[in-house]
Protein backbone atom coordinates (compact mmCIF):
# COMPACT_ATOMS: atom_id res chain seq x y z
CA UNK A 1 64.55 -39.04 29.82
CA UNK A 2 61.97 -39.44 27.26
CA UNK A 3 62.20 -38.03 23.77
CA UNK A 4 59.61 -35.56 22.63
CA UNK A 5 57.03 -37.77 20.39
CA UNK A 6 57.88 -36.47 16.73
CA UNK A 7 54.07 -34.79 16.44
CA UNK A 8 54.92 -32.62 19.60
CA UNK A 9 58.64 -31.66 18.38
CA UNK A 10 57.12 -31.06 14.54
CA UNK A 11 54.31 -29.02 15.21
CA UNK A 12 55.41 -26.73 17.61
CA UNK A 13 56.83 -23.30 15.85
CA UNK A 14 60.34 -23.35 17.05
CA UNK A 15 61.86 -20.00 17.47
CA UNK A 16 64.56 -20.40 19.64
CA UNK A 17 67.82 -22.15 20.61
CA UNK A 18 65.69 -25.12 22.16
CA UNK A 19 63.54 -25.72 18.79
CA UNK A 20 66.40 -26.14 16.61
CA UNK A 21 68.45 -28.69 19.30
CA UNK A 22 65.14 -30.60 19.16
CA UNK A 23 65.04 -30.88 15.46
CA UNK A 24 68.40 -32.18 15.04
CA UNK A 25 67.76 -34.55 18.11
CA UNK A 26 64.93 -35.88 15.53
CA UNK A 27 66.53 -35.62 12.44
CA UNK A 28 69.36 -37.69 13.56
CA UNK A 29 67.44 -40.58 14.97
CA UNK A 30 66.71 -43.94 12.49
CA UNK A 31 63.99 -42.63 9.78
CA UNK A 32 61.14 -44.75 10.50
CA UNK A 33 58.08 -44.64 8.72
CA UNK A 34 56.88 -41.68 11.31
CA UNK A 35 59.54 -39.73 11.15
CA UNK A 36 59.48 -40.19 7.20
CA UNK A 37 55.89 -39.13 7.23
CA UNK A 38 56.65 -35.82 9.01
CA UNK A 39 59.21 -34.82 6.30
CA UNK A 40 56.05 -32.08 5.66
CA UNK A 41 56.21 -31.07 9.47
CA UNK A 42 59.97 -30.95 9.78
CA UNK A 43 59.95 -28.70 6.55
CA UNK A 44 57.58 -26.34 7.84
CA UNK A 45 59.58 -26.50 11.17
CA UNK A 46 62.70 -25.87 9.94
CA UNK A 47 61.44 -22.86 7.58
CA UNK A 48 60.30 -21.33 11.38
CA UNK A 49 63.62 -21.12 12.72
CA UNK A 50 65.92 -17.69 12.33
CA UNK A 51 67.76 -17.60 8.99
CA UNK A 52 70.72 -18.46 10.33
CA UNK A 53 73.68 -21.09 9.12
CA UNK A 54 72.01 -23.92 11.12
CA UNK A 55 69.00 -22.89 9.22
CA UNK A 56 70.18 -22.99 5.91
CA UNK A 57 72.35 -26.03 6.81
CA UNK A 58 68.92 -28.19 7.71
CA UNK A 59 67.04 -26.99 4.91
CA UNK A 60 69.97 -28.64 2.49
CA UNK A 61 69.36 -31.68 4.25
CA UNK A 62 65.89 -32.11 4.24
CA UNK A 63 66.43 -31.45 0.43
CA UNK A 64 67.91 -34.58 -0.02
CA UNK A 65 66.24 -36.06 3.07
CA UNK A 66 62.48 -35.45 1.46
CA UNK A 67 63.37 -36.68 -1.65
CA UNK A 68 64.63 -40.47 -0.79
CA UNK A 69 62.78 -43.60 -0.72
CA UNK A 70 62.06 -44.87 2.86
CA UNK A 71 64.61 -48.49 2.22
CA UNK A 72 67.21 -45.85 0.46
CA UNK A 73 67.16 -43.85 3.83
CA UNK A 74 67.26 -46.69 6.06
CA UNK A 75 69.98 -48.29 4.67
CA UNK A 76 71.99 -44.92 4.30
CA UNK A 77 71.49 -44.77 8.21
CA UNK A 78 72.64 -47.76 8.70
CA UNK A 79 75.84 -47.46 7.17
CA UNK A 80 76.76 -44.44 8.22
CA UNK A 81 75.96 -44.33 12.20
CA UNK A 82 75.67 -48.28 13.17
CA UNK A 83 78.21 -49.73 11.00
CA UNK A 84 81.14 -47.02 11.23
CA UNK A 85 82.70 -46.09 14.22
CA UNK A 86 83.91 -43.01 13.17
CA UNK A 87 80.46 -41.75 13.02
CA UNK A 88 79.23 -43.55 15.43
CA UNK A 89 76.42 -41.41 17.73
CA UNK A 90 77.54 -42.69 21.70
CA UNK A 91 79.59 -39.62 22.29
CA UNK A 92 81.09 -41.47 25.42
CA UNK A 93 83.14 -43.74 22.90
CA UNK A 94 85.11 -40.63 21.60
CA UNK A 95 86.65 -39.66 24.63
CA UNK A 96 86.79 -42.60 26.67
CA UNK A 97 86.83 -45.31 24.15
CA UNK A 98 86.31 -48.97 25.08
CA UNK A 99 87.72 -48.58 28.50
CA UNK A 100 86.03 -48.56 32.09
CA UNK A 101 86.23 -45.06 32.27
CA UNK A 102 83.33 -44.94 29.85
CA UNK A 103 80.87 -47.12 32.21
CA UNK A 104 81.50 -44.12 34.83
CA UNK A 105 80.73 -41.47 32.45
CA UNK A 106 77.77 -43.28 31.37
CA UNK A 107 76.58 -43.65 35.14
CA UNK A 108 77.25 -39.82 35.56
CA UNK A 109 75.44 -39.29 31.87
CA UNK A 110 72.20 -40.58 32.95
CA UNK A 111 72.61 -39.60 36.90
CA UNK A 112 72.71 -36.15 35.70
CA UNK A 113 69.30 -36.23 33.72
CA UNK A 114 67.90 -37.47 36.80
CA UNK A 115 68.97 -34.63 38.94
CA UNK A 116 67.42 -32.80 36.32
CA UNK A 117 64.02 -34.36 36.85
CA UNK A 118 64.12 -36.06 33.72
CA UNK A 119 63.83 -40.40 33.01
CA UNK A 120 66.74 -41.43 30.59
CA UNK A 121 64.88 -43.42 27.56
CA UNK A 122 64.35 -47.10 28.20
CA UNK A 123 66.42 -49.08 25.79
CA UNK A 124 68.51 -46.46 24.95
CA UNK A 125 72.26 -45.16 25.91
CA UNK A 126 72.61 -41.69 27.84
CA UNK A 127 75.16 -40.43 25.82
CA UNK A 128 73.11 -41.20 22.44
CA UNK A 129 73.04 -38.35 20.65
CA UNK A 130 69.46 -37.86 19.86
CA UNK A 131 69.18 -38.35 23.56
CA UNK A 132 71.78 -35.77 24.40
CA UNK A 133 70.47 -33.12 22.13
CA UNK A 134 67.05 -33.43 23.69
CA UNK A 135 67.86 -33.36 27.18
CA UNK A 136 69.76 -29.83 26.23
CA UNK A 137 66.90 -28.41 24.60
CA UNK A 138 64.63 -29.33 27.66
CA UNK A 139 67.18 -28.33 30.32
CA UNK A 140 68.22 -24.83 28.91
CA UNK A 141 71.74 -23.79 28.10
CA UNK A 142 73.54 -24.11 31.50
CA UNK A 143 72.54 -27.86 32.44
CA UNK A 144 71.48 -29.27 29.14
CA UNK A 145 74.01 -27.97 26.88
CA UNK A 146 76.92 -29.10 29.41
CA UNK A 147 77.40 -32.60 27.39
CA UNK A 148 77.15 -31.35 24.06
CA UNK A 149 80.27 -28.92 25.65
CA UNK A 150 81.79 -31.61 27.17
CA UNK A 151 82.17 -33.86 24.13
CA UNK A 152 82.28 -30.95 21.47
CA UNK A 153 85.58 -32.98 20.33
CA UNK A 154 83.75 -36.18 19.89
CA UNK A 155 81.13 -33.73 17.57
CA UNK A 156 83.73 -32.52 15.62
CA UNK A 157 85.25 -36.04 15.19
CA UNK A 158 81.69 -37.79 14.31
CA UNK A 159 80.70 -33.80 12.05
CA UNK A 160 84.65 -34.59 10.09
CA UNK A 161 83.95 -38.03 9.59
CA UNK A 162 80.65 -37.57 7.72
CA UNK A 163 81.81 -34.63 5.50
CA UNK A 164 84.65 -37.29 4.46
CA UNK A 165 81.85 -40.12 3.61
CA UNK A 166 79.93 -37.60 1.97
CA UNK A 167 77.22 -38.20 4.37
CA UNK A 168 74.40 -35.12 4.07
CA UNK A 169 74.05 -36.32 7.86
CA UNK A 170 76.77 -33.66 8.08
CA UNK A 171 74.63 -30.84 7.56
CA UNK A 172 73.06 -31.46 10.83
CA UNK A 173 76.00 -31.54 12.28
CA UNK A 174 77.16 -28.33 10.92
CA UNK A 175 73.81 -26.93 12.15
CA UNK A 176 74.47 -28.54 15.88
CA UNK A 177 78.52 -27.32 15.47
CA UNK A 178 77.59 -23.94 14.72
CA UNK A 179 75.67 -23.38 18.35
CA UNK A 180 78.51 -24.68 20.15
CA UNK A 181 81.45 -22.88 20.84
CA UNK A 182 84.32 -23.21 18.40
CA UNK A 183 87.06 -25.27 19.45
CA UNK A 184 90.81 -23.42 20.71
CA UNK A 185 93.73 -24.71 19.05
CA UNK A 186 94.38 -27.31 21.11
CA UNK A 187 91.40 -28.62 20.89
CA UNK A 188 91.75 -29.14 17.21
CA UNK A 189 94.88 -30.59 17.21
CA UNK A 190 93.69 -33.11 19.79
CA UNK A 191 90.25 -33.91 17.43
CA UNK A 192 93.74 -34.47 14.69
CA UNK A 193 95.13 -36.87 16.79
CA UNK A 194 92.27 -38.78 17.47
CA UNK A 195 91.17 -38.76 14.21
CA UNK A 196 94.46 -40.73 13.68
CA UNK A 197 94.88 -42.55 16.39
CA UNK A 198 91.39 -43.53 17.59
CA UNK A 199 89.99 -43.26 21.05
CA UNK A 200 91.79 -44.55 23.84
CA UNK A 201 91.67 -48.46 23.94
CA UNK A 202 91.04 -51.13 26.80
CA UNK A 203 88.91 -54.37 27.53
CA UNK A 204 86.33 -53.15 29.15
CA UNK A 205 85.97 -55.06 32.08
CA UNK A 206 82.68 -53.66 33.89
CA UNK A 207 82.34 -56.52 36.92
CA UNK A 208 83.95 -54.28 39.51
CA UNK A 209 80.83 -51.82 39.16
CA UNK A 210 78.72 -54.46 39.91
CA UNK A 211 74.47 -53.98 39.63
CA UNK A 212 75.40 -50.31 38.68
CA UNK A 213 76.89 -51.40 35.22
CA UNK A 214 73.72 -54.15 34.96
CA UNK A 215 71.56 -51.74 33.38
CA UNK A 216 73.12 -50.56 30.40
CA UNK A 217 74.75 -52.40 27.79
CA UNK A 218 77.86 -50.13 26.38
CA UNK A 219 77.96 -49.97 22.82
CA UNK A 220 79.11 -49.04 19.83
């Protein structure tokens, strides 16, 4: 799958479900000097959607988000997503962890955006976030929101671990949280536990998959 250019995703007026899961799918990618020049666009964009809690959530952050200098941003990015794996964006890590479990769901990741007639980004893991968040707002709530449900733990873990950094990167996770359905009970008192304990933990040892595993390097 290809994501949207930023010009497409900007300058569309987004009035639905779709628009805002393609805003946060740009908002949470690296702020290069394009998407820093659309801090305008995105503004605009954002001031489209229904006043709603996601809303009002990404209009704090582009507060702070339009008023940074480009290095400041970078290196905020950095930090918080690349450099911490509690926050790290490869929702596949959060409920699979480093084991070979997590090279299967990454095969069935990308297999499924295929089905869906769509090319999974060169250079990029399937279960990126950005990535994931895009594919949902091209595929429609059935098919393309199915991830984000399936790892809505591993969004809760990555949404808890920025409000505890102090991240503003948790605003747009608040806005993504708040489209998805709540979690039961049990589901928070598993997000506790692996908030504790960490994901589940193994070598990865990806030579039984053979050429399958070839084209994708798992990270974090």
């Amino acid at each position: 799958m290809k994501l949207l250019t930023r010009k497409e995703a900007v300058t569309d007026r987004p009035q639905d479900r779709a628009a805002l899961l393609r805003l946060v799918s740009l908002l949470l990618q690296y702020p290069d000097a394009e998407l820093i020049a659309a801090r305008a666009e995105l503004d605009r964009a954002v001031a489209a959607l229904p006043d709603t809690r996601p809303r009002q959530a990404l209009e704090q952050f582009l507060r702070w988000f339009r008023d940074r200098e480009p290095m400041g941003l970078a290196r905020h990015y950095v930090e918080t997503f690349d450099l911490r794996r509690k926050s790290s964006l490869y929702l596949t890590y959060y409920l699979h962890g480093d084991t070979r479990r997590r090279g299967i769901a990454l095969l069935t990741l990308k297999q499924r955006y295929r089905v869906a007639g769509l090319t999974p980004p060169e250079g990029e893991l399937p279960d990126f976030l950005p990535v994931v968040c895009e594919f949902a707002a091209l595929a429609g709530p059935a098919t393309g929101e199915a991830p984000l449900r399936q790892h809505r733990k591993g969004l809760e873990l990555i949404r808890t671990a920025l409000h505890d950094s102090g991240s503003p990167y948790a605003l747009v996770l608040d806005a993504l949280c708040a489209e998805l359905p709540d979690l039961t009970a049990a589901e928070r008192a598993s997000v506790a536990d692996l908030a504790l304990a960490g994901p589940p933990a193994e070598e990865v040892g990806l030579a039984p998959f053979g050429p399958l595993m070839n084209e994708m390097e798992v990270r974090p």
